[in-house]
Protein backbone atom coordinates (compact mmCIF):
# COMPACT_ATOMS: atom_id res chain seq x y z
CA UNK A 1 8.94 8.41 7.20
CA UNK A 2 6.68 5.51 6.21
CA UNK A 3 3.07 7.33 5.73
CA UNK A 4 5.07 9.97 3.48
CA UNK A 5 6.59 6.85 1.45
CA UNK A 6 3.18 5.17 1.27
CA UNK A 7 1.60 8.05 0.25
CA UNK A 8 3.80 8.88 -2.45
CA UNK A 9 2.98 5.00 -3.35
CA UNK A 10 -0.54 5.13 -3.43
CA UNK A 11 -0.48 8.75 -5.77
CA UNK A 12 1.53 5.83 -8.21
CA UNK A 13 -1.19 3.82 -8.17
CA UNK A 14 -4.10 6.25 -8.70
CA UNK A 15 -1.40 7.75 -12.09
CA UNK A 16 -1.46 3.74 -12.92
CA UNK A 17 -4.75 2.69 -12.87
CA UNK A 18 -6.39 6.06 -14.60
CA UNK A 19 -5.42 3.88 -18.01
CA UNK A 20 -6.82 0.51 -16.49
CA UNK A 21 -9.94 -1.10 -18.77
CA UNK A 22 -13.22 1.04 -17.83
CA UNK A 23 -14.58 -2.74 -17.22
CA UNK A 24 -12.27 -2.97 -14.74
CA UNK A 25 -13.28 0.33 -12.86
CA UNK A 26 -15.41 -1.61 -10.22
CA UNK A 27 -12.77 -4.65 -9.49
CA UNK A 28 -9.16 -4.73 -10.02
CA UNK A 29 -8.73 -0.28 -10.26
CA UNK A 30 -11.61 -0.03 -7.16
CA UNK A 31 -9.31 -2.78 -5.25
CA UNK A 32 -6.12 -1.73 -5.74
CA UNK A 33 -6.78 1.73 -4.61
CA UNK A 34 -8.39 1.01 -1.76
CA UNK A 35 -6.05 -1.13 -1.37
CA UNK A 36 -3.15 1.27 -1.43
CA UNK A 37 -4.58 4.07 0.24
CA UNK A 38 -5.24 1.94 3.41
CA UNK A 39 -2.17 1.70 4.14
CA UNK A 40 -1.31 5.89 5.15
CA UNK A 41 -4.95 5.46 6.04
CA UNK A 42 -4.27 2.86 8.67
CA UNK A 43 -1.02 4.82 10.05
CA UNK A 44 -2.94 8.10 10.23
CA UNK A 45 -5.57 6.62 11.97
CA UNK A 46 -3.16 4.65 13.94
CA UNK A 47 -1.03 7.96 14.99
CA UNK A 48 -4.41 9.17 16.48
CA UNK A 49 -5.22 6.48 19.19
CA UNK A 50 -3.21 6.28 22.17
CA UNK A 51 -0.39 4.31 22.86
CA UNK A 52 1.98 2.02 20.62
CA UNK A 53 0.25 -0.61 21.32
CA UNK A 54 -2.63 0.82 19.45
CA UNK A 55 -0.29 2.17 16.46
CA UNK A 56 1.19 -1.42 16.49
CA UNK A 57 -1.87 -2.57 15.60
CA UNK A 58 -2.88 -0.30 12.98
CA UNK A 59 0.23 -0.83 11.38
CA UNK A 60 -0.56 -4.47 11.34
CA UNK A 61 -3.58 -3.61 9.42
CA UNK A 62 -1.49 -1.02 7.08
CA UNK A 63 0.85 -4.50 6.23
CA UNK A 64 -2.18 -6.78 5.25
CA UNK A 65 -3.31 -3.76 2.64
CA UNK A 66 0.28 -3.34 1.44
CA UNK A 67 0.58 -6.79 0.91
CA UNK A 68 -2.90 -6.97 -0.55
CA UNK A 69 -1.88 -4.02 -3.24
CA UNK A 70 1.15 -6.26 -4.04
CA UNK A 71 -0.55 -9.07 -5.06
CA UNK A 72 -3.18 -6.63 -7.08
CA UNK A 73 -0.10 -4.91 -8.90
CA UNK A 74 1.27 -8.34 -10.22
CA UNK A 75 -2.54 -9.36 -11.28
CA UNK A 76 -2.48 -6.23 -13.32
CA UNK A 77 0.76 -6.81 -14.66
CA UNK A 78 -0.20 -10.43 -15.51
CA UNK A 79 -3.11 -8.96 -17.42
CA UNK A 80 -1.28 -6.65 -19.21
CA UNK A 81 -2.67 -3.57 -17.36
CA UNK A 82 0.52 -2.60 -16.10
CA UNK A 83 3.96 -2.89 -18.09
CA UNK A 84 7.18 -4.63 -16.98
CA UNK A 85 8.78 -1.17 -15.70
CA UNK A 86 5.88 0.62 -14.29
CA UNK A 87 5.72 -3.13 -12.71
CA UNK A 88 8.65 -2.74 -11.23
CA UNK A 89 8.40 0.77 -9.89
CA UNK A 90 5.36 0.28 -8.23
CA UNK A 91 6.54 -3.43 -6.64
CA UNK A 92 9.92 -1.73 -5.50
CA UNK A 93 7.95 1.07 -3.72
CA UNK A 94 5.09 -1.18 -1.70
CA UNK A 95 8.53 -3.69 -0.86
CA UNK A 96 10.23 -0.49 0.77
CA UNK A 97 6.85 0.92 2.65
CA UNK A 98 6.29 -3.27 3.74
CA UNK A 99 10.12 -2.91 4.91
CA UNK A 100 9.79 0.11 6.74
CA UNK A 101 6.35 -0.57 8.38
CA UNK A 102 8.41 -3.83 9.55
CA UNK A 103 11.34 -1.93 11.26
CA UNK A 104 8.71 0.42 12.72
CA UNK A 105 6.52 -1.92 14.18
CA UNK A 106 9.33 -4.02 15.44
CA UNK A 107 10.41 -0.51 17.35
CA UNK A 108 7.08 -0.01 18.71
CA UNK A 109 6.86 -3.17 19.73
CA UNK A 110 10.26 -3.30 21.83
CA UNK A 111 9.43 0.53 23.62
């Protein structure tokens, strides 16, 4: 299930960013959270309204975080707040939630 995925993704990124610069607290760690924990935020809420036409757009939303917390992860890589595996893991996990919020939308949008 996608929220489960995503929220198993953004639990990464609060592990990750506990060791991120304490000048950082307020930009890149605040972002990339919030970030991240849109996304199951956006489903749950999306799961709660009626219709899939509704959900479809909520999951629309959920994309635009994931691929927000995407681009954040490879800014903290690039600044060395993040290294090459943990990189990896993370980027491999918001891919696969971005994948599956694709198939699911796709199905919501053919019902």
């Amino acid at each position: 299930m996608v929220w489960e995925k995503a929220h198993a993704f953004v639990l990464q990124v609060y592990r990750h960013t506990k060791t991120f610069p304490k000048d950082e607290l307020y930009g890149l760690t605040s972002q990339l959270r919030r970030s991240a924990a849109s996304i199951p935020t956006n489903l749950a809420e999306g799961c709660g309204r009626r219709g899939d036409k509704e959900l479809s757009r909520f999951c629309d939303i959920a994309m635009g975080s994931a691929s927000e917390a995407e681009y954040q992860i490879l800014l903290a890589h690039d600044l060395g707040y993040i290294d090459d595996q943990n990189y990896r893991q993370l980027d491999d996990q918001v891919s696969e939630v971005k994948k599956m919020l694709n198939s699911f939308t796709q199905k919501l949008r053919s019902n």
